[in-house]
C-alpha atoms as a PDB file:
ATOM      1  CA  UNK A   1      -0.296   2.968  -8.475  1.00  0.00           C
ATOM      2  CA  UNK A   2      -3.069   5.309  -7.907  1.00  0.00           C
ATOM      3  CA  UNK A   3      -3.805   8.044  -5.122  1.00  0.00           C
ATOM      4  CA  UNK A   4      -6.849  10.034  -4.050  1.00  0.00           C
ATOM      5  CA  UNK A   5      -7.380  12.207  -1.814  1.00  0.00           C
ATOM      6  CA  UNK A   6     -10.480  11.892   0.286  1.00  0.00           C
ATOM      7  CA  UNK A   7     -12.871  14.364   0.956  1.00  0.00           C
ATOM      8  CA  UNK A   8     -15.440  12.712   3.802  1.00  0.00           C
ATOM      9  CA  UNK A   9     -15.309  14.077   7.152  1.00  0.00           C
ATOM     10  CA  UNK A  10     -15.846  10.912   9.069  1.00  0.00           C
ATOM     11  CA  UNK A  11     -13.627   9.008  10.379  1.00  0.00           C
ATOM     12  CA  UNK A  12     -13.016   5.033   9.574  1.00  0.00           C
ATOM     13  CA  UNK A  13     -10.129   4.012  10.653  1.00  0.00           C
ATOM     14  CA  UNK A  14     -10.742   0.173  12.077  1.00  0.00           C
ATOM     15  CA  UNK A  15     -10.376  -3.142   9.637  1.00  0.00           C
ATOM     16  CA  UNK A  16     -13.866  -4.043  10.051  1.00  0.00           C
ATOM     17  CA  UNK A  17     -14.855  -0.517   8.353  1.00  0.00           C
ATOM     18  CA  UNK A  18     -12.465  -0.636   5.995  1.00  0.00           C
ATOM     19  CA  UNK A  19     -13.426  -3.932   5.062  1.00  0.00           C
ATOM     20  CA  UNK A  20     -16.973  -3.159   4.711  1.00  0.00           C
ATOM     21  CA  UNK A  21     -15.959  -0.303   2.631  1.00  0.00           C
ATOM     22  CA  UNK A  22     -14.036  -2.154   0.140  1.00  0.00           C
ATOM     23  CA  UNK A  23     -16.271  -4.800  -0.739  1.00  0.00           C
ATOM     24  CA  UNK A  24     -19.224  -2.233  -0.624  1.00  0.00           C
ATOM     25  CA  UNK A  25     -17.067  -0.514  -3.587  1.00  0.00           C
ATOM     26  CA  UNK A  26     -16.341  -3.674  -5.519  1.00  0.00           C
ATOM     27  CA  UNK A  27     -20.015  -4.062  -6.610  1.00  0.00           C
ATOM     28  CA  UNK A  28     -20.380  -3.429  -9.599  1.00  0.00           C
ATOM     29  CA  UNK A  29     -16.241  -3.077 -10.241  1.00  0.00           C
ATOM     30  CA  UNK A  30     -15.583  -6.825 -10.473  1.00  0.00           C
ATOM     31  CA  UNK A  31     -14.387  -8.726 -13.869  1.00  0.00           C
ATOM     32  CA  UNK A  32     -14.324 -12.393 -14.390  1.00  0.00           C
ATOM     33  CA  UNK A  33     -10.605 -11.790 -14.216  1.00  0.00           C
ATOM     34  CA  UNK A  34     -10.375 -10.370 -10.983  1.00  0.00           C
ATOM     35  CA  UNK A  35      -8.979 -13.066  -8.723  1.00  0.00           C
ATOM     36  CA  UNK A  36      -9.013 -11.561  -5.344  1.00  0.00           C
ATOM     37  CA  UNK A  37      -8.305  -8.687  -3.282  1.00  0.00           C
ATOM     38  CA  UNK A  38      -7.492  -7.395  -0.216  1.00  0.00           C
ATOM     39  CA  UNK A  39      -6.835  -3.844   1.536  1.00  0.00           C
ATOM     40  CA  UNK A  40      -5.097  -2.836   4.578  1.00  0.00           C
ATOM     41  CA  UNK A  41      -4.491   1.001   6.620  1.00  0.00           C
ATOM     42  CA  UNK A  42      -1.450   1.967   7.439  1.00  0.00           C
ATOM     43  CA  UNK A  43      -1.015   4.999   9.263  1.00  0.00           C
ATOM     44  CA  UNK A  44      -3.284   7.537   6.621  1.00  0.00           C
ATOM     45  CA  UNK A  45      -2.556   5.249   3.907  1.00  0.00           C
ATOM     46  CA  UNK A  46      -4.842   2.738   2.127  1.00  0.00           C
ATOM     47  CA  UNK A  47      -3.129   0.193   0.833  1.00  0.00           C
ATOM     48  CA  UNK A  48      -5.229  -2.211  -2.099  1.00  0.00           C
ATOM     49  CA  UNK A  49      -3.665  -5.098  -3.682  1.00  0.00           C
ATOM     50  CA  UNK A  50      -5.421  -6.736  -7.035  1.00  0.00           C
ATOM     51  CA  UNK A  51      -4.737  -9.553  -8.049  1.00  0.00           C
ATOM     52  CA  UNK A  52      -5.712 -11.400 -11.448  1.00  0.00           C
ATOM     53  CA  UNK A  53      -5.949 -14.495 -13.563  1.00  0.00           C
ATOM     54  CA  UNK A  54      -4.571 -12.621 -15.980  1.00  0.00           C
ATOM     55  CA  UNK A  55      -2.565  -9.449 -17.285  1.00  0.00           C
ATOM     56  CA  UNK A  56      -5.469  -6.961 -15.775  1.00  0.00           C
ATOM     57  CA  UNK A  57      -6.803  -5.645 -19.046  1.00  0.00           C
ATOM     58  CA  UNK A  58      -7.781  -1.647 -19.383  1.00  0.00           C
ATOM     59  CA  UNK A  59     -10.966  -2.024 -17.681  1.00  0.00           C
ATOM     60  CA  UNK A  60      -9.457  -4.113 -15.182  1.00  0.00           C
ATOM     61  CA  UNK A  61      -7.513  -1.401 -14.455  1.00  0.00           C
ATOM     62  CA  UNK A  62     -10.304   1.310 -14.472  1.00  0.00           C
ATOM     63  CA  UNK A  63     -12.827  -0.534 -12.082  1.00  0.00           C
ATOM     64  CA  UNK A  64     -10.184  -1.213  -9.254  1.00  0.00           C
ATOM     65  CA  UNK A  65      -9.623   2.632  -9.665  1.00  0.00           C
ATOM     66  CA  UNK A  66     -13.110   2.995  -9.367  1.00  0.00           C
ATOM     67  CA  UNK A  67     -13.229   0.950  -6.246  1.00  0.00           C
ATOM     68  CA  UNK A  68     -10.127   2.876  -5.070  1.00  0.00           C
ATOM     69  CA  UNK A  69     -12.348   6.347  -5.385  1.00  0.00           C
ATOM     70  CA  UNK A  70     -14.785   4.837  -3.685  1.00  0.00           C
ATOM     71  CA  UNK A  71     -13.217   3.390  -0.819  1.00  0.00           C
ATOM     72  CA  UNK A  72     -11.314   7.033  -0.045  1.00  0.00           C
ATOM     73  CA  UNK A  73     -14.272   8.945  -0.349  1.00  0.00           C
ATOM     74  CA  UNK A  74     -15.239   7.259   3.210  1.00  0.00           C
ATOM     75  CA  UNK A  75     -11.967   8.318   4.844  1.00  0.00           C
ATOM     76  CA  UNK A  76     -11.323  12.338   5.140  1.00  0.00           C
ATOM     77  CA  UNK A  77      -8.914  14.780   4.082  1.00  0.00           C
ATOM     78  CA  UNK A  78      -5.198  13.807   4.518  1.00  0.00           C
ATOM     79  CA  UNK A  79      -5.622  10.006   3.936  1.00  0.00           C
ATOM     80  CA  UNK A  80      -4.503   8.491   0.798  1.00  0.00           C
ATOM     81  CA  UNK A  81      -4.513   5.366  -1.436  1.00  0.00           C
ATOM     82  CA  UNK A  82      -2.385   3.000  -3.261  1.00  0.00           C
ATOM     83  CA  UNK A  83      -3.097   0.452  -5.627  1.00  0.00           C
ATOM     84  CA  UNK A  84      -0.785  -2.240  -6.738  1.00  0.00           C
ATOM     85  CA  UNK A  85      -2.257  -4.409  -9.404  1.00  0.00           C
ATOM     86  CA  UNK A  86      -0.276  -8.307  -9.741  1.00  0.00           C
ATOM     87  CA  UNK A  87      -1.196 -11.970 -10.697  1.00  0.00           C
ATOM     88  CA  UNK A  88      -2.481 -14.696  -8.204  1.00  0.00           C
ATOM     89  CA  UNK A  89      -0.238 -17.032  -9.710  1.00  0.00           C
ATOM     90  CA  UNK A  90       2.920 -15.368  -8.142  1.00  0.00           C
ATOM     91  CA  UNK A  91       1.584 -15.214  -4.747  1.00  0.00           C
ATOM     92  CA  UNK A  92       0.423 -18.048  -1.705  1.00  0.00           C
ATOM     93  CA  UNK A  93      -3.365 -17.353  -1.820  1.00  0.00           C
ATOM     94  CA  UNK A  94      -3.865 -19.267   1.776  1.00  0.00           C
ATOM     95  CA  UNK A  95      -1.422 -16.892   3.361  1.00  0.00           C
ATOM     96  CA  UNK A  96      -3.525 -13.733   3.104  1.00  0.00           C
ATOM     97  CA  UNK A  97      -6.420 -12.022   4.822  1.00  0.00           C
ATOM     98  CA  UNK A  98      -8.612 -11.394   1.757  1.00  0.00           C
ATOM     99  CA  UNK A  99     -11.179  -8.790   1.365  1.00  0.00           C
ATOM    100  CA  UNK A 100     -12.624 -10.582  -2.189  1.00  0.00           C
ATOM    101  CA  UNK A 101     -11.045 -14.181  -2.966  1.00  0.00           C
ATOM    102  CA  UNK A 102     -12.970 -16.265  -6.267  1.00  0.00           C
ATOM    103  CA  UNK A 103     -13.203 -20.013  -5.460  1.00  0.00           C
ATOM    104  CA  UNK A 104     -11.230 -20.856  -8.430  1.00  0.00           C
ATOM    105  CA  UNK A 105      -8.243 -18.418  -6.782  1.00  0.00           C
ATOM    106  CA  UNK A 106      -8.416 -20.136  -3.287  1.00  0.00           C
ATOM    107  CA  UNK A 107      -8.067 -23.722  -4.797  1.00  0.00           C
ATOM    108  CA  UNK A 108      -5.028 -22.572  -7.146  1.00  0.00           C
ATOM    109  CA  UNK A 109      -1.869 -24.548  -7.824  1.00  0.00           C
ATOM    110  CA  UNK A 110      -0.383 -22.060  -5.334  1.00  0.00           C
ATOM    111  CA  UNK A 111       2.173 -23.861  -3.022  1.00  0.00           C
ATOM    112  CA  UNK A 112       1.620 -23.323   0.906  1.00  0.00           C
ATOM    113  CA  UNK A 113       4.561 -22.099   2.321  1.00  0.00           C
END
Protein backbone atom coordinates (compact mmCIF):
# COMPACT_ATOMS: atom_id res chain seq x y z
CA UNK A 1 0.00 0.00 0.00
CA UNK A 2 0.95 3.39 -1.04
CA UNK A 3 -0.20 7.02 0.10
CA UNK A 4 0.19 10.52 -1.29
CA UNK A 5 -0.75 13.39 -0.33
CA UNK A 6 -2.27 15.71 -2.87
CA UNK A 7 -1.41 19.04 -3.50
CA UNK A 8 -4.26 20.45 -6.21
CA UNK A 9 -6.65 22.89 -4.99
CA UNK A 10 -9.66 21.73 -6.89
CA UNK A 11 -11.99 19.78 -5.87
CA UNK A 12 -13.12 16.21 -7.54
CA UNK A 13 -14.97 14.46 -5.52
CA UNK A 14 -17.82 12.63 -7.89
CA UNK A 15 -17.17 8.93 -9.61
CA UNK A 16 -17.40 10.26 -12.98
CA UNK A 17 -14.20 12.57 -12.15
CA UNK A 18 -12.53 10.19 -10.47
CA UNK A 19 -13.01 7.87 -13.13
CA UNK A 20 -11.81 10.10 -15.75
CA UNK A 21 -8.87 10.72 -13.63
CA UNK A 22 -7.77 7.26 -13.27
CA UNK A 23 -7.82 6.09 -16.65
CA UNK A 24 -6.34 9.53 -17.77
CA UNK A 25 -3.29 8.33 -15.39
CA UNK A 26 -3.08 4.79 -16.67
CA UNK A 27 -1.72 5.91 -20.09
CA UNK A 28 1.26 5.21 -20.42
CA UNK A 29 1.35 3.04 -16.82
CA UNK A 30 -0.20 -0.13 -18.26
CA UNK A 31 1.79 -3.66 -18.65
CA UNK A 32 0.63 -6.60 -20.59
CA UNK A 33 0.17 -8.00 -17.12
CA UNK A 34 -2.10 -5.63 -15.80
CA UNK A 35 -5.50 -7.30 -15.78
CA UNK A 36 -7.82 -4.66 -14.63
CA UNK A 37 -8.49 -2.00 -12.28
CA UNK A 38 -10.76 -0.10 -10.56
CA UNK A 39 -10.85 2.93 -7.94
CA UNK A 40 -13.37 4.14 -5.59
CA UNK A 41 -13.58 7.54 -2.82
CA UNK A 42 -14.35 7.04 0.34
CA UNK A 43 -14.70 9.85 2.52
CA UNK A 44 -10.90 11.67 1.63
CA UNK A 45 -9.61 8.41 0.73
CA UNK A 46 -8.79 6.96 -2.72
CA UNK A 47 -9.02 3.64 -2.77
CA UNK A 48 -7.16 1.65 -6.14
CA UNK A 49 -7.27 -1.97 -6.53
CA UNK A 50 -4.76 -3.77 -9.26
CA UNK A 51 -5.20 -6.63 -10.28
CA UNK A 52 -2.86 -9.00 -12.47
CA UNK A 53 -2.31 -12.08 -14.54
CA UNK A 54 0.44 -12.52 -12.67
CA UNK A 55 2.69 -11.84 -9.47
CA UNK A 56 2.89 -7.84 -10.43
CA UNK A 57 6.57 -7.67 -11.24
CA UNK A 58 8.77 -4.41 -10.00
CA UNK A 59 7.59 -2.27 -12.68
CA UNK A 60 4.23 -3.44 -12.22
CA UNK A 61 4.48 -2.15 -9.07
CA UNK A 62 6.11 1.26 -10.00
CA UNK A 63 3.57 2.30 -12.82
CA UNK A 64 0.36 1.71 -10.62
CA UNK A 65 2.33 4.04 -8.17
CA UNK A 66 2.76 6.24 -10.88
CA UNK A 67 -0.88 6.22 -11.70
CA UNK A 68 -1.55 6.55 -7.94
CA UNK A 69 0.59 10.08 -8.02
CA UNK A 70 -1.20 11.01 -10.67
CA UNK A 71 -4.61 10.44 -9.78
CA UNK A 72 -3.99 12.45 -6.17
CA UNK A 73 -2.43 15.24 -7.69
CA UNK A 74 -6.17 16.11 -8.98
CA UNK A 75 -7.65 15.93 -5.47
CA UNK A 76 -6.24 18.66 -2.78
CA UNK A 77 -4.60 18.71 0.41
CA UNK A 78 -5.99 16.28 3.08
CA UNK A 79 -7.08 13.47 0.65
CA UNK A 80 -5.14 10.37 0.44
CA UNK A 81 -4.53 7.10 -1.48
CA UNK A 82 -4.28 3.45 -1.14
CA UNK A 83 -3.20 0.90 -3.35
CA UNK A 84 -3.75 -2.75 -2.95
CA UNK A 85 -2.12 -4.78 -5.64
CA UNK A 86 -3.84 -8.79 -6.06
CA UNK A 87 -4.46 -11.41 -8.88
CA UNK A 88 -7.67 -11.61 -11.11
CA UNK A 89 -7.71 -15.14 -10.62
CA UNK A 90 -8.85 -14.86 -6.90
CA UNK A 91 -11.58 -12.52 -7.55
CA UNK A 92 -15.34 -12.62 -9.67
CA UNK A 93 -14.35 -10.20 -12.51
CA UNK A 94 -18.30 -9.72 -13.52
CA UNK A 95 -19.03 -8.54 -10.03
CA UNK A 96 -17.10 -5.27 -10.17
CA UNK A 97 -17.42 -1.75 -11.51
CA UNK A 98 -14.10 -1.54 -13.38
CA UNK A 99 -12.21 1.50 -14.22
CA UNK A 100 -9.63 -0.66 -16.79
CA UNK A 101 -10.77 -4.44 -17.44
CA UNK A 102 -8.47 -6.45 -20.54
CA UNK A 103 -10.80 -8.70 -22.62
CA UNK A 104 -8.84 -11.67 -21.74
CA UNK A 105 -9.68 -10.70 -17.75
CA UNK A 106 -13.51 -10.28 -18.40
CA UNK A 107 -13.80 -13.75 -20.17
CA UNK A 108 -11.68 -15.54 -17.27
CA UNK A 109 -12.43 -18.92 -15.73
CA UNK A 110 -13.77 -16.75 -12.88
CA UNK A 111 -17.00 -18.34 -11.41
CA UNK A 112 -20.15 -15.90 -11.14
CA UNK A 113 -21.32 -15.89 -7.85
Amino acid sequence: MCRYNGHVSQERNSPANLRLSVQRSLVGNVTANLAGLRAELRGKTILIDAYFFNAPSEEDRELIDDAAGEVIADYPDGYMIETHLGAVSEINVKGITWDFLRSEASRSNVPDV
